[in-house]
Structures are given as C-alpha cells and as structure tokens.
N, C-alpha and C. Protein backbone atom coordinates (compact mmCIF):
# COMPACT_ATOMS: atom_id res chain seq x y z
N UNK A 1 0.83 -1.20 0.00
CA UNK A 1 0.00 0.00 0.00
C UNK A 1 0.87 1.26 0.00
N UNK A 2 2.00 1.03 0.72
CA UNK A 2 3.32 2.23 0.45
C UNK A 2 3.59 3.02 -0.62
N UNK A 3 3.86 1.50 -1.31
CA UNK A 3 4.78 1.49 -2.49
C UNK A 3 3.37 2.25 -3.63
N UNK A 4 1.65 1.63 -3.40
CA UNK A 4 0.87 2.23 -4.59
C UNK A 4 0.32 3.96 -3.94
N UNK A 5 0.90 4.17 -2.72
CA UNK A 5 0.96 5.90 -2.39
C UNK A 5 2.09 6.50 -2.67
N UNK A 6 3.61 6.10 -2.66
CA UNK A 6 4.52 6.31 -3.14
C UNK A 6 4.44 6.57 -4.57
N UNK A 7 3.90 6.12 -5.42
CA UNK A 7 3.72 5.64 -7.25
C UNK A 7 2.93 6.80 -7.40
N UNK A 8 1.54 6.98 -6.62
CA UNK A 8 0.40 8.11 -6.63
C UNK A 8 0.93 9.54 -6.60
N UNK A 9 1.66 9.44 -5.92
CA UNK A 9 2.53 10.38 -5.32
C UNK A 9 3.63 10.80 -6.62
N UNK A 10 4.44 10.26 -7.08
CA UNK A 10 5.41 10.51 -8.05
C UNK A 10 4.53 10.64 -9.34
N UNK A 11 3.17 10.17 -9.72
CA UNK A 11 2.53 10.37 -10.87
C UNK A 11 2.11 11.77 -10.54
N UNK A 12 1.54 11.91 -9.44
CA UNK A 12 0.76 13.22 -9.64
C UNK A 12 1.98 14.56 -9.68
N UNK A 13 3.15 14.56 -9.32
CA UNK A 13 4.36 15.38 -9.43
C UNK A 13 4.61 15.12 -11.06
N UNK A 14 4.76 14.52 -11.08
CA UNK A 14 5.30 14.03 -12.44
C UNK A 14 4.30 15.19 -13.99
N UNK A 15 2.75 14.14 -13.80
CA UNK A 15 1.77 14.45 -14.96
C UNK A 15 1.21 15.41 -14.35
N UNK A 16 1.20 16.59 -13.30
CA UNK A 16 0.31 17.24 -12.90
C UNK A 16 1.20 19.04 -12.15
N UNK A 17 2.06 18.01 -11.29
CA UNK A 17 2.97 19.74 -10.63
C UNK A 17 3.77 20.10 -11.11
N UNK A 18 4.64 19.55 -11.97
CA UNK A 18 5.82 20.19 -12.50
C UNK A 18 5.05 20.62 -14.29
N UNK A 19 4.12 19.69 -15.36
CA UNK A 19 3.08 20.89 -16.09
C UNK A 19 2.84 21.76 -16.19
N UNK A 20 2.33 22.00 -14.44
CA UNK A 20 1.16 23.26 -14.13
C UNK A 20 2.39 24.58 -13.86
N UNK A 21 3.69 24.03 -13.04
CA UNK A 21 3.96 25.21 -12.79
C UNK A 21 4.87 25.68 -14.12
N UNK A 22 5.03 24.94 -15.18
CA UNK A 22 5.49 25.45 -16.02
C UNK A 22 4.97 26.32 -17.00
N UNK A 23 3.61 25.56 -17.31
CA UNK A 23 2.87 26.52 -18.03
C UNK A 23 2.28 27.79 -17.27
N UNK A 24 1.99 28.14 -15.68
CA UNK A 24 1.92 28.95 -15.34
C UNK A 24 2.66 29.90 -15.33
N UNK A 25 4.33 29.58 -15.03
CA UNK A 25 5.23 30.54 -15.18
C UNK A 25 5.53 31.22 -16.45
N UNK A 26 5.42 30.23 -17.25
CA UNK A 26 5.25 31.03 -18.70
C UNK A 26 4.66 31.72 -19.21
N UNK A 27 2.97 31.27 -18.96
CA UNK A 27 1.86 32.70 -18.97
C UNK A 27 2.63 33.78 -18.32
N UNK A 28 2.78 33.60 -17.09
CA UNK A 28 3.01 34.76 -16.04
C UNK A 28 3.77 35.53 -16.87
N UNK A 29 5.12 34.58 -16.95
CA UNK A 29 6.30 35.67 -18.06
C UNK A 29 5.99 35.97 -18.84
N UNK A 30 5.40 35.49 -19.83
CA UNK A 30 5.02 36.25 -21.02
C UNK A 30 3.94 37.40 -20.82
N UNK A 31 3.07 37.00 -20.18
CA UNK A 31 2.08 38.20 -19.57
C UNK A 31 2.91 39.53 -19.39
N UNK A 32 3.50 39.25 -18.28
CA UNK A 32 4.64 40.22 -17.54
C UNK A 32 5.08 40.76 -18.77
N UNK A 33 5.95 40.07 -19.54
CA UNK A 33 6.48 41.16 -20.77
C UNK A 33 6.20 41.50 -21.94
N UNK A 34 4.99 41.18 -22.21
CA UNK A 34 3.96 41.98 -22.88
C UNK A 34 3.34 42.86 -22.53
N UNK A 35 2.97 43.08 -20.87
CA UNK A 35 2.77 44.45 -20.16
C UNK A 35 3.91 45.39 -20.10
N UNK A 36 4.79 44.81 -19.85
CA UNK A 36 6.14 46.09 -20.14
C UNK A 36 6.20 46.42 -20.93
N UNK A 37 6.16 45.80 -22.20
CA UNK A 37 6.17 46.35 -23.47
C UNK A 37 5.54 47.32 -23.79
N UNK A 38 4.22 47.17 -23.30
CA UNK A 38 3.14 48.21 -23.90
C UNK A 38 3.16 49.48 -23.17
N UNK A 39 3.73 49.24 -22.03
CA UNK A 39 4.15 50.44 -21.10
C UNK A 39 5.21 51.34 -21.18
N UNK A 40 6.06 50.50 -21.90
CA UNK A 40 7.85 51.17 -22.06
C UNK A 40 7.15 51.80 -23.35
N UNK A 41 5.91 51.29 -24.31
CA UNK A 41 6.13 51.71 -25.45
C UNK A 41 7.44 50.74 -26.42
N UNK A 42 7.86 49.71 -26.10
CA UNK A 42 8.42 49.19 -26.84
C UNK A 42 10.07 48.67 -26.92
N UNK A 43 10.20 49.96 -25.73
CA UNK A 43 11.95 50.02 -25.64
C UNK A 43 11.96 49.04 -24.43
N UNK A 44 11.80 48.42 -23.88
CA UNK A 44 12.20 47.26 -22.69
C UNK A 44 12.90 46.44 -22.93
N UNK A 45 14.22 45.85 -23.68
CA UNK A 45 14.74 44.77 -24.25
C UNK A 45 14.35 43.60 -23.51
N UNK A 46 14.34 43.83 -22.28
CA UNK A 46 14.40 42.44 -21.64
C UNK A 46 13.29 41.95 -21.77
N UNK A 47 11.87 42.44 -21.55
CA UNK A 47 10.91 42.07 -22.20
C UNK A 47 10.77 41.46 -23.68
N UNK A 48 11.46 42.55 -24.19
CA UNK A 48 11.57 42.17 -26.05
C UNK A 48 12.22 40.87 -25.84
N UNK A 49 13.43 40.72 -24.87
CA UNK A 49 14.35 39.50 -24.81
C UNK A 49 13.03 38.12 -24.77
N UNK A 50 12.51 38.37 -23.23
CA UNK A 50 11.56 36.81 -22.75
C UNK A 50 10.70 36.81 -24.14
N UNK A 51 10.34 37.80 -24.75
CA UNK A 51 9.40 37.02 -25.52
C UNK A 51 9.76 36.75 -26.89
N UNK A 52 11.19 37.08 -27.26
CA UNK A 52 11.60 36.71 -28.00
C UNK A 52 12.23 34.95 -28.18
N UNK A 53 12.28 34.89 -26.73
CA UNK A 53 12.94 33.27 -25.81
C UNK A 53 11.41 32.52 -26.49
N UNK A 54 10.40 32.99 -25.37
CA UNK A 54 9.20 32.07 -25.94
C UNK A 54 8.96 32.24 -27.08
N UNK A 55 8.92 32.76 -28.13
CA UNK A 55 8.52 32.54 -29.58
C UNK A 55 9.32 31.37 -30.11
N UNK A 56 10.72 31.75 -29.74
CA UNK A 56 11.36 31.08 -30.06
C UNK A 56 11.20 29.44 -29.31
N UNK A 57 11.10 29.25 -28.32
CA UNK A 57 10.73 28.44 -27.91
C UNK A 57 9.27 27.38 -28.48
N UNK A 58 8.18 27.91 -29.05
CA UNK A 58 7.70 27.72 -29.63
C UNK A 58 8.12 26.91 -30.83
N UNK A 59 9.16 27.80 -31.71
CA UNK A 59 9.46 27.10 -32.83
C UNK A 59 10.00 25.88 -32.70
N UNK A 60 11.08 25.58 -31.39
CA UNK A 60 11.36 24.72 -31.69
C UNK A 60 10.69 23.61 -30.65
N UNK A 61 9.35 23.72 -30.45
CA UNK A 61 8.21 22.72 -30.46
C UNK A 61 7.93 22.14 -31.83
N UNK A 62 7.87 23.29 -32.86
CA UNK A 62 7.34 22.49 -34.43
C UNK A 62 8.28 21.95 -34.58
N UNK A 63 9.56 22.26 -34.63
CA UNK A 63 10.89 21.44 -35.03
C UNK A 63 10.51 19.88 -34.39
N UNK A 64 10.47 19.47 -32.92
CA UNK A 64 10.02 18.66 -32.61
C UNK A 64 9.08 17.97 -33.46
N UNK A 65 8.01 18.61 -33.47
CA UNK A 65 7.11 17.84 -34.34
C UNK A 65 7.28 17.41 -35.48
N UNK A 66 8.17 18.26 -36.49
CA UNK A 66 8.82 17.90 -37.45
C UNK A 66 9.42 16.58 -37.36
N UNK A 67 10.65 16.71 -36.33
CA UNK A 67 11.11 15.22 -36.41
C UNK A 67 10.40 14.22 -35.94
N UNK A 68 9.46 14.61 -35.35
CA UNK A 68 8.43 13.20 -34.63
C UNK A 68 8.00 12.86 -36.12
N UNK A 69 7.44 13.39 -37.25
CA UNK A 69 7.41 12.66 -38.23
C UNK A 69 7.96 11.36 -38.88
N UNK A 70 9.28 11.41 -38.39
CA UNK A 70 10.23 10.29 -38.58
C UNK A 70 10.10 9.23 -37.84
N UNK A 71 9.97 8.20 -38.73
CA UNK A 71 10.13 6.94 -38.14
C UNK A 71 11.40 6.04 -37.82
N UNK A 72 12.26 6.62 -36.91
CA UNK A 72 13.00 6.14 -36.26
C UNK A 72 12.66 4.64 -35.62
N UNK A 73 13.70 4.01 -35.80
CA UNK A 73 13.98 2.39 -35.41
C UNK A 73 14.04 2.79 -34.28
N UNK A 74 14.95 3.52 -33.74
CA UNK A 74 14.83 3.11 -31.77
C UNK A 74 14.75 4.52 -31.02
N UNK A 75 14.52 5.12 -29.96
CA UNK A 75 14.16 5.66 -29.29
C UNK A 75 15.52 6.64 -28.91
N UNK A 76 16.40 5.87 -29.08
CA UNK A 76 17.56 7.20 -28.77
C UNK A 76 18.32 7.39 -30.14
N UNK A 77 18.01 7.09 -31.37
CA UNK A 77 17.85 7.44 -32.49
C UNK A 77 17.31 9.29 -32.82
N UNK A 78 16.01 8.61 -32.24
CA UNK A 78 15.23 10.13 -32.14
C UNK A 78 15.88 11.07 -31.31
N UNK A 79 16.58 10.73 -30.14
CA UNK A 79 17.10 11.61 -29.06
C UNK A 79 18.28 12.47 -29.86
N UNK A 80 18.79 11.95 -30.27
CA UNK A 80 20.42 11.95 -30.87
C UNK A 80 19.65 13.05 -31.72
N UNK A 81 19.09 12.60 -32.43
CA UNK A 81 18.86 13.48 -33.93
C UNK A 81 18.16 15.09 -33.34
N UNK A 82 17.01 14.83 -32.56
CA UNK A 82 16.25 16.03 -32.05
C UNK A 82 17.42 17.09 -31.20
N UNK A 83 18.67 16.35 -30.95
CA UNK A 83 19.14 16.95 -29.66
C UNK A 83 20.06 17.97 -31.03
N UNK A 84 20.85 16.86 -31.46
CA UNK A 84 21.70 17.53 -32.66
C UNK A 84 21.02 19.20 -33.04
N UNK A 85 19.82 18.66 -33.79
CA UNK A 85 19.21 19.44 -34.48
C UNK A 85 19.02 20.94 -33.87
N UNK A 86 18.33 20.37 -32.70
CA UNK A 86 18.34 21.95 -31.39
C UNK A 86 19.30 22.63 -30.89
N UNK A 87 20.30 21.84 -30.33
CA UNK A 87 21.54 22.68 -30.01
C UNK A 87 22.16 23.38 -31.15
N UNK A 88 22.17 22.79 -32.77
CA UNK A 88 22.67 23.86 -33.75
C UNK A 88 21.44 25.01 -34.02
N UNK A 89 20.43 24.65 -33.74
CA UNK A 89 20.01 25.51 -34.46
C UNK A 89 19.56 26.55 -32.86
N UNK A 90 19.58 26.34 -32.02
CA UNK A 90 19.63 26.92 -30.87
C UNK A 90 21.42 27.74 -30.66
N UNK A 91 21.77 26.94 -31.00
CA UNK A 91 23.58 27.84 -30.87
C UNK A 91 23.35 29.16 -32.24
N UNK A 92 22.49 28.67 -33.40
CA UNK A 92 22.77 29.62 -34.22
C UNK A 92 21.79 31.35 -33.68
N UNK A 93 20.59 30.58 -33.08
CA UNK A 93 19.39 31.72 -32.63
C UNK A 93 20.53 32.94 -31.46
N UNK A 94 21.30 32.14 -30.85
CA UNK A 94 21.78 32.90 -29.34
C UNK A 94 22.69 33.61 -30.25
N UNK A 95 23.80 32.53 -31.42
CA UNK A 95 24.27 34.05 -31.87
C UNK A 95 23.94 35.41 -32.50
N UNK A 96 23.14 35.05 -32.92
CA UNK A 96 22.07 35.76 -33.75
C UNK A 96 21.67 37.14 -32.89
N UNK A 97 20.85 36.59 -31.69
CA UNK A 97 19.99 37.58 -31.14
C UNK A 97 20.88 38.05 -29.55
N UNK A 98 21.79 37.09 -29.10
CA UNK A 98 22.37 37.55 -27.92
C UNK A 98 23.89 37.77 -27.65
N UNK A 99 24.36 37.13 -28.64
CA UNK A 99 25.97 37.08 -28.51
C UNK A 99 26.68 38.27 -29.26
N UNK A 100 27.10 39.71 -29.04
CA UNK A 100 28.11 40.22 -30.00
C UNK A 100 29.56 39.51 -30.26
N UNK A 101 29.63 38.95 -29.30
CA UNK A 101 31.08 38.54 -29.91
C UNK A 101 30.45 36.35 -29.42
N UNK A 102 31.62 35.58 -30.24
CA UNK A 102 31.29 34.67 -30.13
C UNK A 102 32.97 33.76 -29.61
N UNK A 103 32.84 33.49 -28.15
CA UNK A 103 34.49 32.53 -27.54
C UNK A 103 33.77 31.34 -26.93
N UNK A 104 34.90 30.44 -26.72
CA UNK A 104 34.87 29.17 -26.29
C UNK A 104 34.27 29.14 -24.92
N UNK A 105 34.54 30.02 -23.87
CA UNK A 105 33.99 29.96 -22.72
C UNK A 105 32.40 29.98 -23.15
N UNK A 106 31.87 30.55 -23.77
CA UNK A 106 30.81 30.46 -24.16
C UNK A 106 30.06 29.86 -25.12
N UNK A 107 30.41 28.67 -25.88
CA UNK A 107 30.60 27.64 -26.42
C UNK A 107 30.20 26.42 -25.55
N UNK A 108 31.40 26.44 -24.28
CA UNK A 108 31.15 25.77 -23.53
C UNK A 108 30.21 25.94 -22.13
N UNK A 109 29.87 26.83 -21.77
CA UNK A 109 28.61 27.07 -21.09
C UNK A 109 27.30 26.34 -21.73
N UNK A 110 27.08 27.32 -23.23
CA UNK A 110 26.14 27.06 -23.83
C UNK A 110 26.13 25.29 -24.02
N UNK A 111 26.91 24.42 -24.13
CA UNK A 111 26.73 23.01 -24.55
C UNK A 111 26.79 22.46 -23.33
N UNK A 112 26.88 22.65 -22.06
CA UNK A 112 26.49 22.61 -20.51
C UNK A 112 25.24 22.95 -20.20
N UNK A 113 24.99 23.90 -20.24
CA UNK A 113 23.80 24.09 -20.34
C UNK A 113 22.84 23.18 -21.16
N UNK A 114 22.46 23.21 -22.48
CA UNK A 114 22.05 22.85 -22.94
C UNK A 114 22.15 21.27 -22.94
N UNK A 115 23.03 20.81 -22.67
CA UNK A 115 23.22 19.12 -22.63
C UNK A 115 22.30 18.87 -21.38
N UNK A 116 22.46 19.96 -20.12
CA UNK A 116 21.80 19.41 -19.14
C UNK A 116 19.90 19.63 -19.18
N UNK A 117 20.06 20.44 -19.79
CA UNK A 117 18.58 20.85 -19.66
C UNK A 117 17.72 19.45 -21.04
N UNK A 118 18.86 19.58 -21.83
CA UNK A 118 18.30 18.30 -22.28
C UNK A 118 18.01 16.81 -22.13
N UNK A 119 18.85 16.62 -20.89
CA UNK A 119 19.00 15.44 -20.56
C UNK A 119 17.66 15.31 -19.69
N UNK A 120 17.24 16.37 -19.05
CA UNK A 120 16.68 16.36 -17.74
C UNK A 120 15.20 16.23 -18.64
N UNK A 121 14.95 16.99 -19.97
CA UNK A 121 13.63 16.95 -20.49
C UNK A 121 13.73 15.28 -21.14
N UNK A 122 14.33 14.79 -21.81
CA UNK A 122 14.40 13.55 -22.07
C UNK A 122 14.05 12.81 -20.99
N UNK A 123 14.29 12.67 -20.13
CA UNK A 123 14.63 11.77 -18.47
C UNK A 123 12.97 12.46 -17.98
N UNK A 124 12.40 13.04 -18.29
CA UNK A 124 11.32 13.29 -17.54
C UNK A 124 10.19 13.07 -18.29
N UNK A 125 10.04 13.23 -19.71
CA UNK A 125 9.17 12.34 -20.85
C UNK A 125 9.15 10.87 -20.24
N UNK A 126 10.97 10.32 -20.21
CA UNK A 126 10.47 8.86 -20.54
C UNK A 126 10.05 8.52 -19.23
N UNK A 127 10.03 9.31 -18.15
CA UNK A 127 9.80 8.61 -17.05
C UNK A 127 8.63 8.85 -17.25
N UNK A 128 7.48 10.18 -17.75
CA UNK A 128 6.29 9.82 -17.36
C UNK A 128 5.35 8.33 -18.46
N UNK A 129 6.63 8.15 -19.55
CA UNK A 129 5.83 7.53 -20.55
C UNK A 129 5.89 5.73 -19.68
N UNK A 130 7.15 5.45 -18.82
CA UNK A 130 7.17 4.43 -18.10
C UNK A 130 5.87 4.12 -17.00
N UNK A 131 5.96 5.69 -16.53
CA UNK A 131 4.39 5.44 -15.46
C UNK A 131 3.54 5.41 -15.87
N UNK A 132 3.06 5.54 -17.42
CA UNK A 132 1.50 5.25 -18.04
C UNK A 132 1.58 3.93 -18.36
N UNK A 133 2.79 3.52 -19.07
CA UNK A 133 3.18 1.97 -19.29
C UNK A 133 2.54 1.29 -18.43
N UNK A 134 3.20 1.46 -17.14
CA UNK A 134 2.87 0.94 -15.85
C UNK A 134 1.44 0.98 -15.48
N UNK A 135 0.81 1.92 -15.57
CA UNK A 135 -0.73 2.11 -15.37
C UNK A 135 -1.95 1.14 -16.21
N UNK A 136 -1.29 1.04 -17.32
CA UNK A 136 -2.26 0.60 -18.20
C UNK A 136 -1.89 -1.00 -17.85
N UNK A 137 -0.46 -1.19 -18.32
CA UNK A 137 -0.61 -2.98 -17.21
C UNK A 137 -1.26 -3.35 -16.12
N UNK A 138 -1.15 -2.52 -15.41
CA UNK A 138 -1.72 -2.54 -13.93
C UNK A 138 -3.46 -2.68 -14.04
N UNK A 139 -3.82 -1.93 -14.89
CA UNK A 139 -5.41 -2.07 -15.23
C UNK A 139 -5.67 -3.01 -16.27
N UNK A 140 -4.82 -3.54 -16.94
CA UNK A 140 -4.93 -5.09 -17.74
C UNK A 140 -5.00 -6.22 -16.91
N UNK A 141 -3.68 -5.95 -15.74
CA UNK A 141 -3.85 -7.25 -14.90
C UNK A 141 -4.81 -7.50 -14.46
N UNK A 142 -5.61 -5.62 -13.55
CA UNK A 142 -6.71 -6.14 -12.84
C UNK A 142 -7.81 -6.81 -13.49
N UNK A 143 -8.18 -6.43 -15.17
CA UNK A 143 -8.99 -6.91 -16.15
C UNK A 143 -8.88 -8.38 -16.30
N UNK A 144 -7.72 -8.27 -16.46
CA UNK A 144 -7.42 -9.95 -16.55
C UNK A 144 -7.63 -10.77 -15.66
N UNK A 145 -7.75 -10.31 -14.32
CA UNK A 145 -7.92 -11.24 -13.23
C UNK A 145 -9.30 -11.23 -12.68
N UNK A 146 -10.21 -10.53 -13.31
CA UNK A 146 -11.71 -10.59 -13.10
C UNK A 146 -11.92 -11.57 -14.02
C-alpha cells in the first residue's frame, strides 16, 4: 500500500505539478512582458528579450514535431537526432539575437547548459511515458484477473 501511495505520489508530481507550474510561469512571463512592453512603449529589451525566448521556444516545439514525423527504429535514435538538431540551431538563434562577440567559454557554457537541460527533459518524458506503461498494465492485470 506504500509502495501504490509512493507511485500516486510521483505520478501526480510528475503528470500534474511540474506541467502546471510550467505553463503557469510562462503565462506569467510572457504576460509580464507583454505588459512592459506596452508600457515602455516598446523600448524594454528584456521584455523584447523573454518574448523573444518564448517565440522562439515555440518554434522549436514544431521542429520537434517535425522530427516526430520520422520513423525512427529506436528511441535514442530520435534523441540523438532532435538533440543535434536543437543545439545547432539553438547555438545559431543565441548568436544571432544575444551574442556580440562569439568565444569558447561560451561555447562551452552554452553546450552545458544545454546538454543538461536536455538530458533532464528527455529523463522526464520517458519517465512519465514508463508510469503510463505501468498504469495501463496494472489495469490489464486487474482486467485480466476478473
């Protein structure tokens, strides 16, 4: 009984608190700097900055979707390729819009960064896709055993 409040417990963190506060914070931010904006009249960079992050962020949701098109043989096939794909084309956006000058210290931040934040979104997909796994067996067995 531990172990199925323990499980309850890590699903509802999992598919429910870490979601909510993301998409909340993001409204919030974006809210937030779309009100500055309209208040500065336009000149706020840092505002211009966050919502230039989420647009961008956005896009490379379709990128995602793009490669979800692909039918990849195995599962870290897809990882490899989606990760590739983002960090170049994410290294090209930062030079673009944030970097005047471009050095290795910052090279290597940026692929620290980014390796970790990717690892951690990978690692938190497959874990919730393991706990639905898990759910739906769990409601086969009980099916099965009626």
């Amino acid at each position: 009984e531990r172990k199925a409040e323990r499980s309850k417990f890590m699903k509802d963190i999992i598919s429910i608190r870490i979601p909510s506060i993301c998409i909340c914070f993001t409204l919030v931010t974006v809210a937030n700097s779309a009100l500055n904006l309209l208040h500065s009249g336009g000149t706020d960079m840092y505002a211009v900055s966050i919502l230039l992050i989420f647009v961008w962020l956005v896009l490379c949701q379709l990128i995602d979707a793009a490669i979800c098109r692909i039918d990849f043989k195995k599962w870290i096939h897809y990882c490899i390729t989606e990760s590739l794909i983002l960090y170049l084309a994410t290294l090209v956006f930062c030079r673009v819009f944030y970097w005047h000058s471009f050095t290795v210290r910052q090279l290597i931040m940026y692929t620290v960064v980014f390796a970790f934040v990717d690892i951690f979104i990978f690692s938190y997909f497959r874990k919730r896709q393991e706990m639905r796994a898990d759910e739906i067996n769990r409601l086969l067995n009980k099916k099965d055993a009626v």
